[in-house]
C-alpha atoms as a PDB file:
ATOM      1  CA  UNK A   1    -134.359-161.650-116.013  1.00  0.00           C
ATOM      2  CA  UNK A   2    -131.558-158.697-115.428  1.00  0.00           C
ATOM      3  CA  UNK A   3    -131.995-154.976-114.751  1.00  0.00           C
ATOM      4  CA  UNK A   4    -131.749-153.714-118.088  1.00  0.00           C
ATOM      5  CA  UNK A   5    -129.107-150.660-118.095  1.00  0.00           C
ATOM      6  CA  UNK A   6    -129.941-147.484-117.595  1.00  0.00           C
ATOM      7  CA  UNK A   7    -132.750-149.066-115.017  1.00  0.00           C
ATOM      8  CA  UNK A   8    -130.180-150.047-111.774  1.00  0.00           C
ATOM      9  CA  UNK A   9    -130.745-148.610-108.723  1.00  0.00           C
ATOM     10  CA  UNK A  10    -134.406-147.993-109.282  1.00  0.00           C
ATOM     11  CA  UNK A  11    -135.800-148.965-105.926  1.00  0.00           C
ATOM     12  CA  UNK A  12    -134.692-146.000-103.893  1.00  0.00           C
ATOM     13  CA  UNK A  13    -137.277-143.792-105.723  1.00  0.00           C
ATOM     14  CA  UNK A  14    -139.755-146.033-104.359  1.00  0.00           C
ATOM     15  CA  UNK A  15    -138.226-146.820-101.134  1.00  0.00           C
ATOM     16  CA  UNK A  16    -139.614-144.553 -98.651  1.00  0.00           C
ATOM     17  CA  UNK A  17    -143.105-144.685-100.403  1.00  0.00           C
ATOM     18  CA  UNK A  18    -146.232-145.210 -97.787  1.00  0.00           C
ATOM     19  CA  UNK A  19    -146.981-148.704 -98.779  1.00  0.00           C
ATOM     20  CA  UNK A  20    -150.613-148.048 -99.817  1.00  0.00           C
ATOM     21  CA  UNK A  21    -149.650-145.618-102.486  1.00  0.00           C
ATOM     22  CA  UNK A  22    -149.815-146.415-106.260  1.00  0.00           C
ATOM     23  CA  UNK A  23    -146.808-146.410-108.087  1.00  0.00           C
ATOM     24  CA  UNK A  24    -146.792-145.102-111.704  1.00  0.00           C
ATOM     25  CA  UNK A  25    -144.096-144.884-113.536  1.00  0.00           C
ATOM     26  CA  UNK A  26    -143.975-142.705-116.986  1.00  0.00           C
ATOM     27  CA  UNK A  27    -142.482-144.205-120.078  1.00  0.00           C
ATOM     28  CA  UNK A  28    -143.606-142.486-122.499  1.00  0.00           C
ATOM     29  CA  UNK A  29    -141.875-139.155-122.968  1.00  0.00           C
ATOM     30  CA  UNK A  30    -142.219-135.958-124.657  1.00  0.00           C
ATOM     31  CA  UNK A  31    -145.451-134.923-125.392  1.00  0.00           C
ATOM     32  CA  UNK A  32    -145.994-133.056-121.677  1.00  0.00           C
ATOM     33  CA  UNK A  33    -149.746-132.064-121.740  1.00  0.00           C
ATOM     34  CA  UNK A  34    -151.247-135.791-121.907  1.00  0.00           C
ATOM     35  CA  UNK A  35    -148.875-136.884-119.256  1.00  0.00           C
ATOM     36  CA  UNK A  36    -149.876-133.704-117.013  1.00  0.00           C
ATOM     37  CA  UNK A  37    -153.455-134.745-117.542  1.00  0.00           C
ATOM     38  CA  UNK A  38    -152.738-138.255-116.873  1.00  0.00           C
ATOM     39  CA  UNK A  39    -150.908-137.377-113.254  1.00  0.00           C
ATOM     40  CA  UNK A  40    -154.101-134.418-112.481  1.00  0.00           C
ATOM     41  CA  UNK A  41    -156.402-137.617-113.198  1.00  0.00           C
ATOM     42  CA  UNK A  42    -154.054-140.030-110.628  1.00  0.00           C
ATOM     43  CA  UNK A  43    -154.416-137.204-107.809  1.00  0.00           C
ATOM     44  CA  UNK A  44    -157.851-136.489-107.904  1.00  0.00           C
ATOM     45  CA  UNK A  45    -159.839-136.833-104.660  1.00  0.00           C
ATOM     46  CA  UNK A  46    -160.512-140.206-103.525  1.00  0.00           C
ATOM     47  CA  UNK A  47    -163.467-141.581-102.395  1.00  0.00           C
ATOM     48  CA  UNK A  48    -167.325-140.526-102.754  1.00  0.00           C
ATOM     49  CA  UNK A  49    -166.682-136.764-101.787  1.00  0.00           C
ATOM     50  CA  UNK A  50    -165.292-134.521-104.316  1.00  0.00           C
ATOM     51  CA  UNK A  51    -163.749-133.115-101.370  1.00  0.00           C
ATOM     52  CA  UNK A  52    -161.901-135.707 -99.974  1.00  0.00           C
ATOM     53  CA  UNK A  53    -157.837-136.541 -99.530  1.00  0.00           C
ATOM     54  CA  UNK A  54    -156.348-137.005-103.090  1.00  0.00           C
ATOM     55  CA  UNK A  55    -155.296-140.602-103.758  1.00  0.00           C
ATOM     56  CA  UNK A  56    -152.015-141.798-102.759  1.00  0.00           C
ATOM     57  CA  UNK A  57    -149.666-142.047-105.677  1.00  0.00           C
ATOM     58  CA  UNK A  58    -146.360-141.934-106.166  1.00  0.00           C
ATOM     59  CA  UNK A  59    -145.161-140.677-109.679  1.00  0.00           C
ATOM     60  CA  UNK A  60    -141.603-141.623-111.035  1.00  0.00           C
ATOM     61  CA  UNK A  61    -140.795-139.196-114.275  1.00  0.00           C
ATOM     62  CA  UNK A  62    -136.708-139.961-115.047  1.00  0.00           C
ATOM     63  CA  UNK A  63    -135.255-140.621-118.230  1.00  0.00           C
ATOM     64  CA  UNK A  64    -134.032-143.965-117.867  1.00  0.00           C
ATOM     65  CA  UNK A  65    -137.531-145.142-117.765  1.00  0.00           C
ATOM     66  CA  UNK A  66    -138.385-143.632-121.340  1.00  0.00           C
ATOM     67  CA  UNK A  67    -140.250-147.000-123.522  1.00  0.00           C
ATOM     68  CA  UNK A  68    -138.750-148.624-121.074  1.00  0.00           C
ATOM     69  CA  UNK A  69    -141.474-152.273-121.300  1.00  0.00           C
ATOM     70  CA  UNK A  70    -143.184-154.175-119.109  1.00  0.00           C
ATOM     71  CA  UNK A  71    -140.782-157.077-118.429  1.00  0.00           C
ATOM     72  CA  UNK A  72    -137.836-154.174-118.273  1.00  0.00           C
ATOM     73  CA  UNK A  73    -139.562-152.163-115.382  1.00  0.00           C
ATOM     74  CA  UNK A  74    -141.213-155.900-113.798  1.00  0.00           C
ATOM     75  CA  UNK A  75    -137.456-156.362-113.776  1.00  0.00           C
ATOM     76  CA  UNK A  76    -136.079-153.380-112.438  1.00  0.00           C
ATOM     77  CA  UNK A  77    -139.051-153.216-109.404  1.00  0.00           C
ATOM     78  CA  UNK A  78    -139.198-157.162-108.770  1.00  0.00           C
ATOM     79  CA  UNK A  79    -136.860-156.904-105.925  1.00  0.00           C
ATOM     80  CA  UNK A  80    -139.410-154.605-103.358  1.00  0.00           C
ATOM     81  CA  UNK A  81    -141.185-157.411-101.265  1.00  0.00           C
ATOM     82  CA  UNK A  82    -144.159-154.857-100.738  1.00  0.00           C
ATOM     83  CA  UNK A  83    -144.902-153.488-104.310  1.00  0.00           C
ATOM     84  CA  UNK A  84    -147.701-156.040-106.169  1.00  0.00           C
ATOM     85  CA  UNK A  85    -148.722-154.016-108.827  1.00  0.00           C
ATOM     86  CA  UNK A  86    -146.860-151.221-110.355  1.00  0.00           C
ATOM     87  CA  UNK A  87    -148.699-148.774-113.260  1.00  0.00           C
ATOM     88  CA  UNK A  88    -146.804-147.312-116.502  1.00  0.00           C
ATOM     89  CA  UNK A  89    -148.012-144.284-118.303  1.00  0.00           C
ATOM     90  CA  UNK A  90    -146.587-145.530-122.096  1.00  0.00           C
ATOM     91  CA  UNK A  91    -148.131-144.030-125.439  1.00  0.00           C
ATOM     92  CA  UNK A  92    -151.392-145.498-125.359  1.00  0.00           C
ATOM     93  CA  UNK A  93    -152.143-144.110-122.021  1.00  0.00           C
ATOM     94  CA  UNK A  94    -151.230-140.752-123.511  1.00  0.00           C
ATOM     95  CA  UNK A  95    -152.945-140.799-126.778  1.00  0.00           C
ATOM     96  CA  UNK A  96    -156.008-142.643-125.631  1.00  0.00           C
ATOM     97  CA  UNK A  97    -158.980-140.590-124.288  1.00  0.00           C
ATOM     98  CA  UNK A  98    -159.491-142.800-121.396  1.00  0.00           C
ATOM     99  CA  UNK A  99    -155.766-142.537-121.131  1.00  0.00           C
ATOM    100  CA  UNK A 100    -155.720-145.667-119.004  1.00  0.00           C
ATOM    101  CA  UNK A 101    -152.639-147.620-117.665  1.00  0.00           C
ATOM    102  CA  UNK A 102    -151.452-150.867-117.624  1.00  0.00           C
ATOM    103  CA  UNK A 103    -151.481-152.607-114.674  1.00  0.00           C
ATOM    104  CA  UNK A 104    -148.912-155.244-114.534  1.00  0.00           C
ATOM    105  CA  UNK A 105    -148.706-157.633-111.399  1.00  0.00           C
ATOM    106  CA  UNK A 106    -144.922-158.541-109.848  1.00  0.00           C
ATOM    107  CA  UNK A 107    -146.252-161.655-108.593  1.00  0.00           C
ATOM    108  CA  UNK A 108    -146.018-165.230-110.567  1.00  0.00           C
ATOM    109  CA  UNK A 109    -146.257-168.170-110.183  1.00  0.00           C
ATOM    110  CA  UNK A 110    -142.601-170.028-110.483  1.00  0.00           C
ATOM    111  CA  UNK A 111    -143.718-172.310-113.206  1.00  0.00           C
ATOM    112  CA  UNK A 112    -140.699-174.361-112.792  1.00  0.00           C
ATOM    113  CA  UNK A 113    -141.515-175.949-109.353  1.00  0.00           C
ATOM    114  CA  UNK A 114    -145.251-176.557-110.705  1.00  0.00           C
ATOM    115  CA  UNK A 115    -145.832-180.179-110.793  1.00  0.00           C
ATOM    116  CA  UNK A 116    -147.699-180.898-114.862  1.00  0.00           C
ATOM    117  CA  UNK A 117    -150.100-183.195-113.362  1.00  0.00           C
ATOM    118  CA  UNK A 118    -151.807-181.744-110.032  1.00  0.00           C
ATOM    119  CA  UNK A 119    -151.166-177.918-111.429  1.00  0.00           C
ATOM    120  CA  UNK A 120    -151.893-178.329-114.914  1.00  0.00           C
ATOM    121  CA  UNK A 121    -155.086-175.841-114.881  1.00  0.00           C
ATOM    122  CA  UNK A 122    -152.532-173.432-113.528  1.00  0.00           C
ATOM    123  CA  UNK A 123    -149.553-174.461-116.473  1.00  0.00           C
ATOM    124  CA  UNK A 124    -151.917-174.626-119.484  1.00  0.00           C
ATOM    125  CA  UNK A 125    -154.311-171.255-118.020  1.00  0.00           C
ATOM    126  CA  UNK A 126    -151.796-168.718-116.697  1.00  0.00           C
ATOM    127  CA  UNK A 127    -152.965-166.253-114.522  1.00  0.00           C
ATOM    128  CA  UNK A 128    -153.559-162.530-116.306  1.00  0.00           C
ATOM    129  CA  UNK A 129    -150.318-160.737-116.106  1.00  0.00           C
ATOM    130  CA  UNK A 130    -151.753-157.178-116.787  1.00  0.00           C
ATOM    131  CA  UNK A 131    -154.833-155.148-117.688  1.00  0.00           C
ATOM    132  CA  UNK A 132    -155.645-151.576-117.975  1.00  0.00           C
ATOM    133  CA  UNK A 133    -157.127-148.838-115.426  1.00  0.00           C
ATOM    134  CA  UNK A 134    -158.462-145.718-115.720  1.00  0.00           C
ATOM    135  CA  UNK A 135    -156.484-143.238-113.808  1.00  0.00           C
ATOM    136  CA  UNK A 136    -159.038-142.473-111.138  1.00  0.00           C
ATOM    137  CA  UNK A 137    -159.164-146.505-111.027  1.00  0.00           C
ATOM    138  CA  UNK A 138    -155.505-146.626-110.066  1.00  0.00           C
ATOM    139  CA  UNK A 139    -155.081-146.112-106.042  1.00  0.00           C
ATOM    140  CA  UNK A 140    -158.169-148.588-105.707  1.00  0.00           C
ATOM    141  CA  UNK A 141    -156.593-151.352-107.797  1.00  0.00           C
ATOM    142  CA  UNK A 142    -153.016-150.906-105.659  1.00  0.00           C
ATOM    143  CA  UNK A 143    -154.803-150.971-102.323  1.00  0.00           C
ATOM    144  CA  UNK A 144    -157.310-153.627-103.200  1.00  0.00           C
ATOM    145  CA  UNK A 145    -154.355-155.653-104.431  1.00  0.00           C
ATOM    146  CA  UNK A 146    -152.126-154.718-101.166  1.00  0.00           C
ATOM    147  CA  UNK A 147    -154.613-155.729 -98.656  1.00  0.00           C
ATOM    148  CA  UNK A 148    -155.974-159.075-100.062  1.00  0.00           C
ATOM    149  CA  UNK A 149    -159.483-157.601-100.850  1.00  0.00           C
ATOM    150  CA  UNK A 150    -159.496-158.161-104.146  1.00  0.00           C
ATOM    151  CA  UNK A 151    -157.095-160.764-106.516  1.00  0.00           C
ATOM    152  CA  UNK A 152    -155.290-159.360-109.227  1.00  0.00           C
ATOM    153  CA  UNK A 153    -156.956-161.877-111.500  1.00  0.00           C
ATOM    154  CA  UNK A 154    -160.174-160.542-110.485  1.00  0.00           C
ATOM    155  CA  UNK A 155    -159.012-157.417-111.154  1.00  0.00           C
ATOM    156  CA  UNK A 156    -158.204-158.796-114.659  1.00  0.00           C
ATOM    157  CA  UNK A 157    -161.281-160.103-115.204  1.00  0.00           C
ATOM    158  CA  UNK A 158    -163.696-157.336-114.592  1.00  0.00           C
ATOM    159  CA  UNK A 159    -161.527-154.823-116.604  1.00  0.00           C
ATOM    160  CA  UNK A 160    -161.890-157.569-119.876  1.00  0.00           C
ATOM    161  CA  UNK A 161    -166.013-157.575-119.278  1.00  0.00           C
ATOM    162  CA  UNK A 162    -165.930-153.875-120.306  1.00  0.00           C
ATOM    163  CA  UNK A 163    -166.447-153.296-123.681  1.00  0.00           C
ATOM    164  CA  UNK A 164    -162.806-150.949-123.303  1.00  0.00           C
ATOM    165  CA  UNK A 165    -161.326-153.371-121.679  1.00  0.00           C
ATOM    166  CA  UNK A 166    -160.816-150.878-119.303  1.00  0.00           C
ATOM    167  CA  UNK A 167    -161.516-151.122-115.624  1.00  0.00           C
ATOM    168  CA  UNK A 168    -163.191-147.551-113.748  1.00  0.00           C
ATOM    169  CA  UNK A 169    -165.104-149.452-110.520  1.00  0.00           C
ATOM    170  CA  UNK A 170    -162.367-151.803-108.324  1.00  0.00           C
ATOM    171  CA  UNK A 171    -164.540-153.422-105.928  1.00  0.00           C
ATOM    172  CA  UNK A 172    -163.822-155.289-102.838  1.00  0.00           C
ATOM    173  CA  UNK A 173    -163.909-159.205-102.957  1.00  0.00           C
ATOM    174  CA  UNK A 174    -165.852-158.927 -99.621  1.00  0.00           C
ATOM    175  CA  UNK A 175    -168.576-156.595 -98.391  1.00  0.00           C
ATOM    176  CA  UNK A 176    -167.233-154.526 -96.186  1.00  0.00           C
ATOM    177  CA  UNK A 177    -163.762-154.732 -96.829  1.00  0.00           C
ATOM    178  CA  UNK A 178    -164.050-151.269 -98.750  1.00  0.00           C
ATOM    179  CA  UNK A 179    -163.889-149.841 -95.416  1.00  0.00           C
ATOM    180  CA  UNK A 180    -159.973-150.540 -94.747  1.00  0.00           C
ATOM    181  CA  UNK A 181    -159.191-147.973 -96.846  1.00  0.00           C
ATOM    182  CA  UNK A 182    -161.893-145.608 -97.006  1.00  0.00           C
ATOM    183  CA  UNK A 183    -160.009-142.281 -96.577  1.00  0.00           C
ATOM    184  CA  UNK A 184    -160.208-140.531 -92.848  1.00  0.00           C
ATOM    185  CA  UNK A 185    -161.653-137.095 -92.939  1.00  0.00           C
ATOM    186  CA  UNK A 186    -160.108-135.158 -89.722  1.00  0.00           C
ATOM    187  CA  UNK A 187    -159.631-131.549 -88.622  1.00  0.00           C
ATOM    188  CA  UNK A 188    -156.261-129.596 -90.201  1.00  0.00           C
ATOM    189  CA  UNK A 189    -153.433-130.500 -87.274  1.00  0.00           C
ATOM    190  CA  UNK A 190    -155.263-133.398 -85.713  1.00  0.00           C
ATOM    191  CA  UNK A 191    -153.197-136.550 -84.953  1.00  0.00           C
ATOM    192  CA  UNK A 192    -153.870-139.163 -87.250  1.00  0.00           C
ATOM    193  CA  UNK A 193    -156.681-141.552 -86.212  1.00  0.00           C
ATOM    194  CA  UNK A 194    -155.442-145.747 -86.345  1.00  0.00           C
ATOM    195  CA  UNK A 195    -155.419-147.680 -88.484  1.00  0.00           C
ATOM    196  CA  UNK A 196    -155.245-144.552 -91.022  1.00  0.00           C
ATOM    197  CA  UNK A 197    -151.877-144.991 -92.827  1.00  0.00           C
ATOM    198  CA  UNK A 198    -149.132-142.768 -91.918  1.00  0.00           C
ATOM    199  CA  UNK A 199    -148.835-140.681 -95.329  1.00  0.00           C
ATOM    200  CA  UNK A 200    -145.564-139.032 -97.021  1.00  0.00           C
ATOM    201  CA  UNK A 201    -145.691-135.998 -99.218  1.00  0.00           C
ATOM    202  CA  UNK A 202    -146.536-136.369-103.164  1.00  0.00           C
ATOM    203  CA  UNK A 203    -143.975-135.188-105.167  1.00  0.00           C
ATOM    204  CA  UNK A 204    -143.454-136.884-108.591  1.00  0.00           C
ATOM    205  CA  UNK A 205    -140.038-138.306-108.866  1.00  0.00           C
ATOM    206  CA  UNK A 206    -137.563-136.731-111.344  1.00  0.00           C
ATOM    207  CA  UNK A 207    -133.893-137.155-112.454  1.00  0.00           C
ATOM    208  CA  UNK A 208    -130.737-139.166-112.261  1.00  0.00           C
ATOM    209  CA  UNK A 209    -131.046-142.463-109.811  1.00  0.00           C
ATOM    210  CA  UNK A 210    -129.429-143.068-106.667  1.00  0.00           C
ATOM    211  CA  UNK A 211    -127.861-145.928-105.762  1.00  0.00           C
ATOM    212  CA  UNK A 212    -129.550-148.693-104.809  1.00  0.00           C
ATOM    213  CA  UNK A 213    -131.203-150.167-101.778  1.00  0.00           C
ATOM    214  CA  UNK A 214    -130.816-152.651 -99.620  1.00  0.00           C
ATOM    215  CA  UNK A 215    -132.853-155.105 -99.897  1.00  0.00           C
ATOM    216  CA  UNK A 216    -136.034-156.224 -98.212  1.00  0.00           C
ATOM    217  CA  UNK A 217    -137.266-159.304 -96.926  1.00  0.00           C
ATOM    218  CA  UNK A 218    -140.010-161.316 -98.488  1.00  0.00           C
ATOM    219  CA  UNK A 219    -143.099-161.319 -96.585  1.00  0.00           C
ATOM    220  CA  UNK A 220    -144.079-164.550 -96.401  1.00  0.00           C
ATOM    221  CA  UNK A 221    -142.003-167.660 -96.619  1.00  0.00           C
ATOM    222  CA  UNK A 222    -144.953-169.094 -99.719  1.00  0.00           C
ATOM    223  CA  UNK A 223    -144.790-165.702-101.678  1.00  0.00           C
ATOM    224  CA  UNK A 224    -144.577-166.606-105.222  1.00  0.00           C
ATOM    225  CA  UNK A 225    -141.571-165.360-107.057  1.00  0.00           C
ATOM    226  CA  UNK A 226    -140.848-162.123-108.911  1.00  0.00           C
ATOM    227  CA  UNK A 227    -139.142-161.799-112.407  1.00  0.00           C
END
């Protein structure tokens, strides 16, 4: 699948992002007040305090993007090793009332090299590609994903048992797990405390796109492929 034009050089907006923020990415353009209530709901504090850090998210609002679709942006993000879910705002987060997002995972499986026989489960039963989040949902879903706590098929899964098909309460695979990324609460000028991740500022992303980036080395040499 090819960068669509209009879509190259994507990856530097994303580039210097902390990699346990949430990346959203608007295409759905135009009507301003949805989308500002969409990005208030993304930043609200996270965690049980009403007081606590606001989520990490990184918003990308550019033109090319506008109703841009999921296989378009899957193609245009596919080559950052470290992003394995990426969110869009389109119309029916904005004219929803639970305005949620798809989630769409950049992981797949490379059904070429599956054999028909011993993986058939796998060829006949795809894994879920996407599902929708409420915005307060999103930062959970991204770290969840990120750190192996939860699969994105579980994800999946408990967001089609709602009667929305919408999922508001990412848990952990794993008791205790929740605790990696429970946000740290310390005094105004302290040093962060480890393993805290290092945050950069929030700014949502707007305007014309750099040139691209180089690229980044998979993880893992069994990483499933990227569209």
């Amino acid at each position: 699948m090819t960068v669509p034009e209009g879509l190259e050089g994507s990856l530097p907006e994303t580039a210097g992002r902390d990699l346990l923020d949430a990346v959203v990415i608007r295409t759905a353009c135009g009507d301003d007040e949805p989308w500002n209530a969409v990005v208030g709901e993304l930043r609200r504090p996270w965690g049980p305090s009403s007081d606590g850090p606001a989520a990490g998210v990184l918003v990308v609002d550019a033109p090319a993007w506008s109703e841009a679709t999921a296989d378009e942006v899957l193609a245009a993000v596919g080559g950052d090793a470290y992003l394995d879910v990426v969110f869009l705002a389109d119309r029916h987060t904005m004219e929803s009332p639970a305005h949620a997002l798809p989630a769409l995972t950049t992981i797949r499986e490379d059904e070429d090299h599956l054999d028909p026989v011993h993986h058939r489960e796998l060829v006949e039963s795809p894994e879920p590609r996407e599902f929708r989040a409420a915005p307060a949902a999103v930062y959970a879903v991204h770290v969840h994903v990120a750190l192996g706590n939860t699969g994105f098929a579980e994800l999946a899964a408990a967001a089609s048992a709602e009667p929305d098909r919408v999922l508001r309460r990412p848990r952990a695979r794993q008791p205790g797990t929740a605790a990696l990324i429970r946000p740290v609460h310390r005094p105004a000028g302290a040093a962060p405390a480890l393993p805290a991740p290092v945050r950069q500022p929030r700014e949502v992303v707007r305007g014309k796109r750099s040139s691209a980036a180089p690229g980044r080395a998979a993880t893992s040499a069994t990483r499933r492929t990227r569209p």
